[in-house]
Structure formats: structure tokens, C-alpha cells
PDB file of N, CA and C in Angstrom:
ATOM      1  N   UNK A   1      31.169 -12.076  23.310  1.00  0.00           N
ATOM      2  CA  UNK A   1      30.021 -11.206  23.214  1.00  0.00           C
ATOM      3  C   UNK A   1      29.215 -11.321  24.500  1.00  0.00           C
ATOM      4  N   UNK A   2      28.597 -10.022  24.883  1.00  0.00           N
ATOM      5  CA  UNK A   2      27.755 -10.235  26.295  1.00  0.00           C
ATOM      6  C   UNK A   2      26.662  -9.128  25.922  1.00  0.00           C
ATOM      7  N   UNK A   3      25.454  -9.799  26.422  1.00  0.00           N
ATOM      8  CA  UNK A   3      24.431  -9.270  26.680  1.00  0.00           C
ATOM      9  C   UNK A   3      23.752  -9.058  27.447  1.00  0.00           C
ATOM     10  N   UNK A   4      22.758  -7.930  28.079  1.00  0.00           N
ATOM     11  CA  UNK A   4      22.671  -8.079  29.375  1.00  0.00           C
ATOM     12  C   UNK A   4      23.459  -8.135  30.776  1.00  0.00           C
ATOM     13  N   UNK A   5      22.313  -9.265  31.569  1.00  0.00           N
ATOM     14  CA  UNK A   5      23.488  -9.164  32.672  1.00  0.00           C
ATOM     15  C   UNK A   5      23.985 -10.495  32.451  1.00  0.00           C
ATOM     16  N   UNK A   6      24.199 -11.438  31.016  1.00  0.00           N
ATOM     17  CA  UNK A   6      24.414 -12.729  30.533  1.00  0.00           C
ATOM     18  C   UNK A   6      25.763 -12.242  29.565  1.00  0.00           C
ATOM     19  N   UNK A   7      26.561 -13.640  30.062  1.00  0.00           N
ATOM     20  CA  UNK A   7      28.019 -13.551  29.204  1.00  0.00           C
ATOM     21  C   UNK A   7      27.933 -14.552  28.514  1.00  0.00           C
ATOM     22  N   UNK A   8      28.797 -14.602  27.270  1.00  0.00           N
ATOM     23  CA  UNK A   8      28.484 -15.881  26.090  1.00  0.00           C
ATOM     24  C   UNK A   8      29.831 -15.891  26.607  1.00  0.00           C
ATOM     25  N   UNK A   9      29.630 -17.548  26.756  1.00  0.00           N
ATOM     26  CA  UNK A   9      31.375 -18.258  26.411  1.00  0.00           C
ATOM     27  C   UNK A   9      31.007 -19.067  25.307  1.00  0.00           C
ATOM     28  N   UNK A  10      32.341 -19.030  24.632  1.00  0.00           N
ATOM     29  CA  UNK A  10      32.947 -20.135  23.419  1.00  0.00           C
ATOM     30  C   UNK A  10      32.371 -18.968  22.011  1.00  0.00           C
ATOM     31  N   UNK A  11      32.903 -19.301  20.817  1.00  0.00           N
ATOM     32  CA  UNK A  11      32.954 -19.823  19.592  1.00  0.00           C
ATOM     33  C   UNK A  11      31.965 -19.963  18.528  1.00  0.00           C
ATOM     34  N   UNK A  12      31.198 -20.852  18.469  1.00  0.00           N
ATOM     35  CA  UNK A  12      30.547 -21.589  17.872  1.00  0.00           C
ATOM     36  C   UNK A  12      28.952 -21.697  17.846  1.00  0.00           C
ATOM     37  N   UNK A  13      28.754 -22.053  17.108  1.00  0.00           N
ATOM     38  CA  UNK A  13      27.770 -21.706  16.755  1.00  0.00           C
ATOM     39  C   UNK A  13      26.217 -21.440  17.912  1.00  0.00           C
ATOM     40  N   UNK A  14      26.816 -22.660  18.699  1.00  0.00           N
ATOM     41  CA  UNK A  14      25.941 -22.691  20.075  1.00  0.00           C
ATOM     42  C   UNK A  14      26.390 -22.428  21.447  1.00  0.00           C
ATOM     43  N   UNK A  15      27.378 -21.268  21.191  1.00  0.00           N
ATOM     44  CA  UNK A  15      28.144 -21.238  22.372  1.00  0.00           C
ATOM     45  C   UNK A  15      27.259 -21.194  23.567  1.00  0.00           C
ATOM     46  N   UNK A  16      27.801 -21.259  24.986  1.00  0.00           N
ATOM     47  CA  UNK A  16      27.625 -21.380  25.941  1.00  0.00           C
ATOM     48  C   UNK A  16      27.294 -20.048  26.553  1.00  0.00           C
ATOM     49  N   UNK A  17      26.026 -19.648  27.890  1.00  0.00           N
ATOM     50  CA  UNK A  17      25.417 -18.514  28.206  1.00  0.00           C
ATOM     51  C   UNK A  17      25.967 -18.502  29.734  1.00  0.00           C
ATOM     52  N   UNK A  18      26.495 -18.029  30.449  1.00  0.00           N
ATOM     53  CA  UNK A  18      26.752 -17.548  31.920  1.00  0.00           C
ATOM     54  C   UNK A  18      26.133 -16.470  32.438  1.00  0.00           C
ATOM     55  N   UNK A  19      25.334 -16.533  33.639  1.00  0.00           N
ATOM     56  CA  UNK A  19      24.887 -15.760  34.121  1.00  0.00           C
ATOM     57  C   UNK A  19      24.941 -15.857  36.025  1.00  0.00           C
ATOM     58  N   UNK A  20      24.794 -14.602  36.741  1.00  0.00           N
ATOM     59  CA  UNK A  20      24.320 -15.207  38.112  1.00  0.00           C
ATOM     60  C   UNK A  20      22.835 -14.519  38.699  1.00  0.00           C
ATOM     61  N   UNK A  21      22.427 -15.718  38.985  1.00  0.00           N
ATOM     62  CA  UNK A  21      20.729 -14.918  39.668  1.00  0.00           C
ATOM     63  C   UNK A  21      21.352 -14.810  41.548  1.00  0.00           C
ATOM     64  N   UNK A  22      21.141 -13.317  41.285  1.00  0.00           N
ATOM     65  CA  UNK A  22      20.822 -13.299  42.596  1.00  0.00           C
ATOM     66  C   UNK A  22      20.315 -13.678  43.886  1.00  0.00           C
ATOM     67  N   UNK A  23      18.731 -13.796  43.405  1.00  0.00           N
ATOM     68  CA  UNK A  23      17.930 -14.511  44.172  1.00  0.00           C
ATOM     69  C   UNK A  23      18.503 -15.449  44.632  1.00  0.00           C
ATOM     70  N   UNK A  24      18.641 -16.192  43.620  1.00  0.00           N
ATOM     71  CA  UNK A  24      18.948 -18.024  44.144  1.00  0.00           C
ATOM     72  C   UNK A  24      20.867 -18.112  45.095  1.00  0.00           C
ATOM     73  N   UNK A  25      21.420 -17.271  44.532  1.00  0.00           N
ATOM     74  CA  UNK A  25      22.722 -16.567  44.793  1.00  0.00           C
ATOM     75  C   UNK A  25      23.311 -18.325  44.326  1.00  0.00           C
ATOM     76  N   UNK A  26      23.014 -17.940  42.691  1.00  0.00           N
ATOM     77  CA  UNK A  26      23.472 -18.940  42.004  1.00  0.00           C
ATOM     78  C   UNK A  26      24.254 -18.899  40.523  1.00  0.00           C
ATOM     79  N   UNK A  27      25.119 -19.487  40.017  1.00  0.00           N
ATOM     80  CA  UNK A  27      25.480 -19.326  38.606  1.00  0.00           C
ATOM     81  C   UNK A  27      24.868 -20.382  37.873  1.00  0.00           C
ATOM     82  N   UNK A  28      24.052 -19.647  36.776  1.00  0.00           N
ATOM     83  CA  UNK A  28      24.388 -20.767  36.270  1.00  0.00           C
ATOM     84  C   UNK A  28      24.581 -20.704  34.253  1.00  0.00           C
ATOM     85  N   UNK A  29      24.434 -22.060  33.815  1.00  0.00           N
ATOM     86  CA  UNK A  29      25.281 -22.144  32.500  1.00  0.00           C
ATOM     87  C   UNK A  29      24.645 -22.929  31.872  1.00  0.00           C
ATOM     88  N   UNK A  30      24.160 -22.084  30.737  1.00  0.00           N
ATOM     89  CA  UNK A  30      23.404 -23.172  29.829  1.00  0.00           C
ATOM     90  C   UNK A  30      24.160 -23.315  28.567  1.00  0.00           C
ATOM     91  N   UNK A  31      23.343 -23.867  27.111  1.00  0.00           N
ATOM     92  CA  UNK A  31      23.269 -24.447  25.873  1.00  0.00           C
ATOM     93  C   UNK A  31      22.279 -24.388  25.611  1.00  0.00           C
ATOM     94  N   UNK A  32      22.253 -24.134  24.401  1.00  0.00           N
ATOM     95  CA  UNK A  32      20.858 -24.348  23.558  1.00  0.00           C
ATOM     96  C   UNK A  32      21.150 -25.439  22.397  1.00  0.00           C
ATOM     97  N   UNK A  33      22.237 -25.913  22.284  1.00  0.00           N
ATOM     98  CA  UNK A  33      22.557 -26.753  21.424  1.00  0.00           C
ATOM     99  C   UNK A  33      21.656 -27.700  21.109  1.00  0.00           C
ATOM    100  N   UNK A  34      20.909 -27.959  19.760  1.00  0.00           N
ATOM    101  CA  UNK A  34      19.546 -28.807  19.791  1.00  0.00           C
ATOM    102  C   UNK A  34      20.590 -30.200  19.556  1.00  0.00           C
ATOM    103  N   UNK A  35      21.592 -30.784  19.637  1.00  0.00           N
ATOM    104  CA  UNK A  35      22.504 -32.036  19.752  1.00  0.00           C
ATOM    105  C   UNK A  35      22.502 -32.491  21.271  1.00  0.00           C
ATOM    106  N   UNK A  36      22.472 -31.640  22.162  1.00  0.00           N
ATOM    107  CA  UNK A  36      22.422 -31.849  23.715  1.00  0.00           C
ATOM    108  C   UNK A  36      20.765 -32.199  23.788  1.00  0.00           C
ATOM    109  N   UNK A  37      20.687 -33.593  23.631  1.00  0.00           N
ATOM    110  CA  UNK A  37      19.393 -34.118  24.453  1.00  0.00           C
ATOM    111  C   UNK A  37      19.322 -34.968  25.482  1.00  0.00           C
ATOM    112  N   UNK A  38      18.246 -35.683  26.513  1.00  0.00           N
ATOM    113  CA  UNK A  38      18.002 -36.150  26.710  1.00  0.00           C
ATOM    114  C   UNK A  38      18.242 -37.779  26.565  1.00  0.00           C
ATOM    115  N   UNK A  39      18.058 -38.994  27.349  1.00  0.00           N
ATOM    116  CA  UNK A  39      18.298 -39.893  26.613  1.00  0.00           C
ATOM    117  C   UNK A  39      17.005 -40.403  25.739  1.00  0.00           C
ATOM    118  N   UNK A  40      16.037 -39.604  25.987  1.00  0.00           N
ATOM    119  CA  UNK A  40      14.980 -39.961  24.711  1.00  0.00           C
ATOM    120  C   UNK A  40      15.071 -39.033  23.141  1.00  0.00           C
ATOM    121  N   UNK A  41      16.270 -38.185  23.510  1.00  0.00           N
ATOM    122  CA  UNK A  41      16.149 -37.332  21.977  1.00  0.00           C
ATOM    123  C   UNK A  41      15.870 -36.230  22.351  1.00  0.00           C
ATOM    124  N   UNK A  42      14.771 -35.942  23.505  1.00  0.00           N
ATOM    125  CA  UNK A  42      14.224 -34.717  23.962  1.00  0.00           C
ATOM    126  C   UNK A  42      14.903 -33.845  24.750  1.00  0.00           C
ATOM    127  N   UNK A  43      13.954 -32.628  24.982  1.00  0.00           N
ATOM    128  CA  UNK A  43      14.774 -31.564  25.845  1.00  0.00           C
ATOM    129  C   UNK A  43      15.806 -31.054  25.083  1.00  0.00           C
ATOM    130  N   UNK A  44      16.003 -30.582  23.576  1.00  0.00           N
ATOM    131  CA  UNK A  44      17.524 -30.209  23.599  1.00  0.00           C
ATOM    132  C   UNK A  44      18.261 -28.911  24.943  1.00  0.00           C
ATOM    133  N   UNK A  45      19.476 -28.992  24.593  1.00  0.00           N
ATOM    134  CA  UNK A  45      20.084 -27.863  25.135  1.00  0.00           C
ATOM    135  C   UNK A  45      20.990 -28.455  26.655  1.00  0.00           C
ATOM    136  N   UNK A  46      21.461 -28.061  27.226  1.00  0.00           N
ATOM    137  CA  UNK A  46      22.213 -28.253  28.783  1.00  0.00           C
ATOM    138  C   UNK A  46      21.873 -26.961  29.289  1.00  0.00           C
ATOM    139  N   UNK A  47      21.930 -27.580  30.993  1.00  0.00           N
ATOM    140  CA  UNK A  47      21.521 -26.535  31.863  1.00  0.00           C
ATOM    141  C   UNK A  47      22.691 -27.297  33.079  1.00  0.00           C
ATOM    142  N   UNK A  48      23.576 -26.353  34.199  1.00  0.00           N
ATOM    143  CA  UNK A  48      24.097 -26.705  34.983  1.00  0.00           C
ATOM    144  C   UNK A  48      24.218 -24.921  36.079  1.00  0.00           C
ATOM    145  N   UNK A  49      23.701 -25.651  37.006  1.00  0.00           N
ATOM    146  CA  UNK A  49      24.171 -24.554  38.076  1.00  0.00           C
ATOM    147  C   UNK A  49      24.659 -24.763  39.297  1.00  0.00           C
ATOM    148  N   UNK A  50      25.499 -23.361  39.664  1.00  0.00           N
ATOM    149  CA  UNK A  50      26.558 -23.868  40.480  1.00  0.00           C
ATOM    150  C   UNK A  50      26.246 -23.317  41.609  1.00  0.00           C
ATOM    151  N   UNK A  51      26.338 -23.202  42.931  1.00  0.00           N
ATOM    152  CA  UNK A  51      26.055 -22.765  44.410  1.00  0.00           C
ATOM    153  C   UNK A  51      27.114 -22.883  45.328  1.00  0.00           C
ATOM    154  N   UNK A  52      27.674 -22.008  45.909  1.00  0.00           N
ATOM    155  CA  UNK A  52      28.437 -21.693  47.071  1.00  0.00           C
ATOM    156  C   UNK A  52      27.331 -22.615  48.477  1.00  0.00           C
ATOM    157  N   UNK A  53      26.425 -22.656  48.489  1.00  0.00           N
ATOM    158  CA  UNK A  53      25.587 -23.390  49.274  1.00  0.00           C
ATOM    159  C   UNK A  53      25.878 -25.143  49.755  1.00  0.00           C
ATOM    160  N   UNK A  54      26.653 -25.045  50.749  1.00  0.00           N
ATOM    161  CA  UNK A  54      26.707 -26.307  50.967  1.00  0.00           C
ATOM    162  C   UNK A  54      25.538 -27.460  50.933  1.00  0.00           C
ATOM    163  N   UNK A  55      24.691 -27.174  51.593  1.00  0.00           N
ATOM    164  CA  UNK A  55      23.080 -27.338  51.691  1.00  0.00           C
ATOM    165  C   UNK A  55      22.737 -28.138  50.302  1.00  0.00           C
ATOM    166  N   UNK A  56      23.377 -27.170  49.439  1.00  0.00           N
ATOM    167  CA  UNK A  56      22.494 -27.527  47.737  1.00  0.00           C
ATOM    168  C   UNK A  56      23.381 -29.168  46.988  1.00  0.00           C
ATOM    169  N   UNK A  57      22.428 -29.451  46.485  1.00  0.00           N
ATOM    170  CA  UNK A  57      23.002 -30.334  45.531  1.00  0.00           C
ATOM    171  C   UNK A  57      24.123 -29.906  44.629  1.00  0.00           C
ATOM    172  N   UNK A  58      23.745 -28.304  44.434  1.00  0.00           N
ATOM    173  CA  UNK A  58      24.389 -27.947  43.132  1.00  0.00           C
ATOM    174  C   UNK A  58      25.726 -27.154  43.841  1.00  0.00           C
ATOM    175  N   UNK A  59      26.236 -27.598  45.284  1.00  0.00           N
ATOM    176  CA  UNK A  59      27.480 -27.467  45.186  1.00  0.00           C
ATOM    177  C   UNK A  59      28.639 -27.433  44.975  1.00  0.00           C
ATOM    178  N   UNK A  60      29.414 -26.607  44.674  1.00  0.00           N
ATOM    179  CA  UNK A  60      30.629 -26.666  43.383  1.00  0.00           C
ATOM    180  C   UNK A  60      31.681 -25.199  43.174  1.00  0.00           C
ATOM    181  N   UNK A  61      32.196 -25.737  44.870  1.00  0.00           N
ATOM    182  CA  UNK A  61      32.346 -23.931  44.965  1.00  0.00           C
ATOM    183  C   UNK A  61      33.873 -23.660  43.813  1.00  0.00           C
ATOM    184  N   UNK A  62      34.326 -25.121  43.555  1.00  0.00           N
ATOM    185  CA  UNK A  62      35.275 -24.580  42.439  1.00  0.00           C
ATOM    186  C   UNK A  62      35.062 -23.710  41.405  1.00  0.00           C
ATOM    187  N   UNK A  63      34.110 -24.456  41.101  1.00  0.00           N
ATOM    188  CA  UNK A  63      32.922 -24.153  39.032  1.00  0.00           C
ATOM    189  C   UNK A  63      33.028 -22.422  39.554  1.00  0.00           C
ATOM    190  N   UNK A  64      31.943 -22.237  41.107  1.00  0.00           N
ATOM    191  CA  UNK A  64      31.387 -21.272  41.148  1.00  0.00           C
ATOM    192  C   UNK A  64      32.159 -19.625  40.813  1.00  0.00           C
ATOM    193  N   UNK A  65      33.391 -20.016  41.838  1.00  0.00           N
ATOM    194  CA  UNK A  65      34.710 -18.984  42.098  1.00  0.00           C
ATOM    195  C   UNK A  65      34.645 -18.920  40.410  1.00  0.00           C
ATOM    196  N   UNK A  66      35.507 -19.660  39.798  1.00  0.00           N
ATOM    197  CA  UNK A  66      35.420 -19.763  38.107  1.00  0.00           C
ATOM    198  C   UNK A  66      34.500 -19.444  37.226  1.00  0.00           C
ATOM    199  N   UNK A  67      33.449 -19.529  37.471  1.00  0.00           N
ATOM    200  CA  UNK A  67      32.217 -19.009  36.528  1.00  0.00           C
ATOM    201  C   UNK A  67      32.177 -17.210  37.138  1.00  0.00           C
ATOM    202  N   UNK A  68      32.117 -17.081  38.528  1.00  0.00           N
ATOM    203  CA  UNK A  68      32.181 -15.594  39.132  1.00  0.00           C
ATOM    204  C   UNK A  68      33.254 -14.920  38.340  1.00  0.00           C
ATOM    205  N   UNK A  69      34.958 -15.204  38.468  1.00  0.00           N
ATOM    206  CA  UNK A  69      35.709 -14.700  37.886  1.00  0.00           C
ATOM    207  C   UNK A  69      35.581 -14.086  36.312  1.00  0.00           C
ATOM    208  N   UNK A  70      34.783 -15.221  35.654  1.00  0.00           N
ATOM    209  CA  UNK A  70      34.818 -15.186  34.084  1.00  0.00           C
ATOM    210  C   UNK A  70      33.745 -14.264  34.179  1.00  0.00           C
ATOM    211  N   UNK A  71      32.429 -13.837  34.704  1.00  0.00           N
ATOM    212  CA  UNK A  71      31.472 -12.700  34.807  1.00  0.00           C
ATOM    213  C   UNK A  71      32.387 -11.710  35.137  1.00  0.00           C
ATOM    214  N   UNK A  72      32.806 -11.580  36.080  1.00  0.00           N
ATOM    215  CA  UNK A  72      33.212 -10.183  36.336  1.00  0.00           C
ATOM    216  C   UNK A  72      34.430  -9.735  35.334  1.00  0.00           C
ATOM    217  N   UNK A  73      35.087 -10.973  34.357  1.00  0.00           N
ATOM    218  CA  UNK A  73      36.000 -10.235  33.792  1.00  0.00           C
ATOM    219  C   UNK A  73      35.291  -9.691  32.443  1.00  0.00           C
ATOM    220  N   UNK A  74      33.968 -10.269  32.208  1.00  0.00           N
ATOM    221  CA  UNK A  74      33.047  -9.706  31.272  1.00  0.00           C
ATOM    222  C   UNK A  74      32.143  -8.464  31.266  1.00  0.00           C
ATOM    223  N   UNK A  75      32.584  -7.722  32.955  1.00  0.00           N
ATOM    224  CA  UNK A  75      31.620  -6.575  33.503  1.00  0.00           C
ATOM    225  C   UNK A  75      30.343  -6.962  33.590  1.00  0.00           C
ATOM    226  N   UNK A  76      30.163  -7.984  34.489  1.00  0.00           N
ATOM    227  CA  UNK A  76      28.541  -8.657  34.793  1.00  0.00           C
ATOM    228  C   UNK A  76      28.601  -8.853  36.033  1.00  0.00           C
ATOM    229  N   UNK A  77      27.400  -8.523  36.307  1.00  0.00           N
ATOM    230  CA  UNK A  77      27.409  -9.077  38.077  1.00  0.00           C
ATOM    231  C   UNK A  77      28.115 -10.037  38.400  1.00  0.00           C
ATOM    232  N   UNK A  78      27.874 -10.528  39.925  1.00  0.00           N
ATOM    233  CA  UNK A  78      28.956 -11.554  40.014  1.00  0.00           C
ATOM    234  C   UNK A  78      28.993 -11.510  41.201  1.00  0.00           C
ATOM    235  N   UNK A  79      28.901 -12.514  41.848  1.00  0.00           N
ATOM    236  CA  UNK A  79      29.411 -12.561  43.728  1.00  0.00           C
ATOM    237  C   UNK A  79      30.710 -12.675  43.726  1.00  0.00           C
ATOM    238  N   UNK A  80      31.057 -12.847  45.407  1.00  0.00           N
ATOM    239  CA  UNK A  80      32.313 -12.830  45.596  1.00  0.00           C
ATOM    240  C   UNK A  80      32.878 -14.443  45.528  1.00  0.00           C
ATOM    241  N   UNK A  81      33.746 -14.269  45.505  1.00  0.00           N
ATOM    242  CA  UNK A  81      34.767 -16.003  45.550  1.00  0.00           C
ATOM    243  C   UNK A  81      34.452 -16.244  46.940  1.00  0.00           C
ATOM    244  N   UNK A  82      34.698 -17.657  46.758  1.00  0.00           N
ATOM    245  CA  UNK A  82      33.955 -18.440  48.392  1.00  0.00           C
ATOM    246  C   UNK A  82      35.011 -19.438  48.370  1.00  0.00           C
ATOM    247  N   UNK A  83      35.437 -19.517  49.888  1.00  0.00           N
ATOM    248  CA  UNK A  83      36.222 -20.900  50.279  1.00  0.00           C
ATOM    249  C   UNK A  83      36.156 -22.115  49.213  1.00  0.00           C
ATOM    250  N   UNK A  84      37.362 -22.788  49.493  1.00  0.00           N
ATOM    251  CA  UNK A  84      37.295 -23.950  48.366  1.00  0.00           C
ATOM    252  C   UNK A  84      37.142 -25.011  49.209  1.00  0.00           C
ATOM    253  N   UNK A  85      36.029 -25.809  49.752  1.00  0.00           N
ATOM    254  CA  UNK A  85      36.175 -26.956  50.743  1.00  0.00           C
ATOM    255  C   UNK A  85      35.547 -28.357  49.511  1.00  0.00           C
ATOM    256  N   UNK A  86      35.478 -29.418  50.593  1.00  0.00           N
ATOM    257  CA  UNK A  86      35.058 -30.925  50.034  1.00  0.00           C
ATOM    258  C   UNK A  86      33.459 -30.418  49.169  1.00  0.00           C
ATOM    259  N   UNK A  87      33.876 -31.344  48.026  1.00  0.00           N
ATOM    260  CA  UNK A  87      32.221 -31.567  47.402  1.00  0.00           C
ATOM    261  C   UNK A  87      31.860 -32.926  47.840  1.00  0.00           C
ATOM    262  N   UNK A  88      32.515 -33.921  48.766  1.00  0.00           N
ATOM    263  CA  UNK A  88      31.936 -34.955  49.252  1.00  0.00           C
ATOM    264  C   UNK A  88      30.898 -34.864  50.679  1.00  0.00           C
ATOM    265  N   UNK A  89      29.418 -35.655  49.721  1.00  0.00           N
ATOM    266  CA  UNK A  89      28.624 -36.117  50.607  1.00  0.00           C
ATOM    267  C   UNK A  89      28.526 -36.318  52.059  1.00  0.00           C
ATOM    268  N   UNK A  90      29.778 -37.396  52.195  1.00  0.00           N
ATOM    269  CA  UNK A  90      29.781 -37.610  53.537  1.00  0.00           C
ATOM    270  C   UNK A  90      30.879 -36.684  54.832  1.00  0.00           C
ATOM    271  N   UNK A  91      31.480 -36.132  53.921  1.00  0.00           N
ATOM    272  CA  UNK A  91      32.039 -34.968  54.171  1.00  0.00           C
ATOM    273  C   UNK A  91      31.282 -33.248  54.395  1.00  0.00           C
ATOM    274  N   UNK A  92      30.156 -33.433  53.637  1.00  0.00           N
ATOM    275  CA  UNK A  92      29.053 -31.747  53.759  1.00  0.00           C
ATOM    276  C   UNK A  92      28.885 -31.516  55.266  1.00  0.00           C
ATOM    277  N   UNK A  93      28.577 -32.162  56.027  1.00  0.00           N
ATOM    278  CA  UNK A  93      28.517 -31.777  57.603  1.00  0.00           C
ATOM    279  C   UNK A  93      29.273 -30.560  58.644  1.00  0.00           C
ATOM    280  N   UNK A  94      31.043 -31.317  58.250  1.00  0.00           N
ATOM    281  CA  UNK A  94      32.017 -30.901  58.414  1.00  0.00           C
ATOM    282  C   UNK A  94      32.298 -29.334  57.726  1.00  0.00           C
ATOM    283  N   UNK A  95      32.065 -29.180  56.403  1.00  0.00           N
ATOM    284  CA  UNK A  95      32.271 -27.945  55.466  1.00  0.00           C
ATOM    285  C   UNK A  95      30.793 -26.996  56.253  1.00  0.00           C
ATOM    286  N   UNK A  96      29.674 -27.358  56.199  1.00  0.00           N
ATOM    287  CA  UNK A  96      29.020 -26.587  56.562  1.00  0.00           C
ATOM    288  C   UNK A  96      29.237 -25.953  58.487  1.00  0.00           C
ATOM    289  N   UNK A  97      29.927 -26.741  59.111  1.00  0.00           N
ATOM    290  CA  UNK A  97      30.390 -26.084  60.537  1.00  0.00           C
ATOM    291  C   UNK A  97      31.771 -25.331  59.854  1.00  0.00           C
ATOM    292  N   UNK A  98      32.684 -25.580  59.209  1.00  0.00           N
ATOM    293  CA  UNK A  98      33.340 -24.826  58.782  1.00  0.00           C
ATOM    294  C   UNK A  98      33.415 -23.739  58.135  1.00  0.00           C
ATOM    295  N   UNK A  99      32.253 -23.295  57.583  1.00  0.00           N
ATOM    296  CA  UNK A  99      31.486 -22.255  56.734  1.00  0.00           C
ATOM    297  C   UNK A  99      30.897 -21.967  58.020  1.00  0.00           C
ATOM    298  N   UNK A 100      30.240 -21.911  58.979  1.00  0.00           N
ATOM    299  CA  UNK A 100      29.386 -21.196  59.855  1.00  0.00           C
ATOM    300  C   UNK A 100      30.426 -20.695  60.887  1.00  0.00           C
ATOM    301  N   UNK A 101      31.330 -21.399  60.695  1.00  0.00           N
ATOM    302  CA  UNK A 101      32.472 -20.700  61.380  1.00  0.00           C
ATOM    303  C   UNK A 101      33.142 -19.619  61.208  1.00  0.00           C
ATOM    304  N   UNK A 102      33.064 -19.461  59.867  1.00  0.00           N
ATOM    305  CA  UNK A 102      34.194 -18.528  58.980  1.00  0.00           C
ATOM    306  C   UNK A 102      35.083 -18.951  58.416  1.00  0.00           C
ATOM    307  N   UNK A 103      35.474 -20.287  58.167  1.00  0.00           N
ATOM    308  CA  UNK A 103      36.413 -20.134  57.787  1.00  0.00           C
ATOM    309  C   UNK A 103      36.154 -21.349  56.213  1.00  0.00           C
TER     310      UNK A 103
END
């Protein structure tokens, strides 16, 4: 089921929401599952987002390509697929001259 410019993945009762914001030129993926808390109990639900942005913490250009694909096969916005390089730290330096490169 999809609503909006938001795609439901899964099943069940609390399935999972996909979306991409533009702005942020980000995906991301929540839960509302009130079982997903916090380690105090609080906050239910999960939140994870993904970024083609080397720069970002929330780099993950695997997730991203994959979460893009599954939007667009739902007719939802959606960026394009992005290079697959290192999600290591000491490695981001390297990926980001490689990304400013083109390649």
C-alpha cells in the first residue's frame, strides 16, 4: 500500500514507511511500532536515514540505491542510484575525491 509521496513496506501490523525528502536529498525509513523503544522504554517507533552524502553520518549508499529502487518501483519519487564506494571512516576522504571526481 502507498500513500502519498510515502511507500509502506512489510505486512503487519506496523509495517514499515519509505519515503525520500528532497531537501535533505535523503531516504528515509521509519516504524511506529510502540515495541521499538528506547533503552528507557521511551520514544516508541524507529527512525533510520540513508544519504548518498559522503560528508553525512548517515552514509549508506547501498541502503540508499535499495530504498530508491523500492520507491520508484512503488511510483514515488526517488533519486537516482549513486556509486557503491567504502562506508569506512577512515576510508571517507578517499570516496569523497572519488565522488568529486566522477567516478
Amino acid at each position: 500500500m502507498t500513500t502519498g509521496n510515502h511507500a509502506t513496506l512489510g505486512e503487519d501490523r506496523y509495517p514499515f514507511t519509505v519515503w525520500y525528502d528532497e531537501k535533505s536529498q535523503s531516504i528515509h525509513l521509519t516504524c511506529s511500532d510502540p515495541r521499538l523503544t528506547d533503552g528507557n522504554g521511551q520514544k516508541p517507533g524507529f527512525f533510520r536515514e540513508f544519504t548518498a552524502n559522503p560528508r553525512s553520518a548517515d552514509y549508506d549508499p547501498a541502503n540508499f540505491n535499495r530504498f530508491a529502487r523500492y520507491l520508484r518501483q512503488q511510483g514515488k519519487a526517488a533519486p537516482d542510484e549513486v556509486p557503491i564506494h567504502s562506508r569506512k571512516l577512515a576510508e571517507r576522504p578517499q570516496v569523497i575525491e572519488a565522488l568529486a571526481a566522477g567516478s
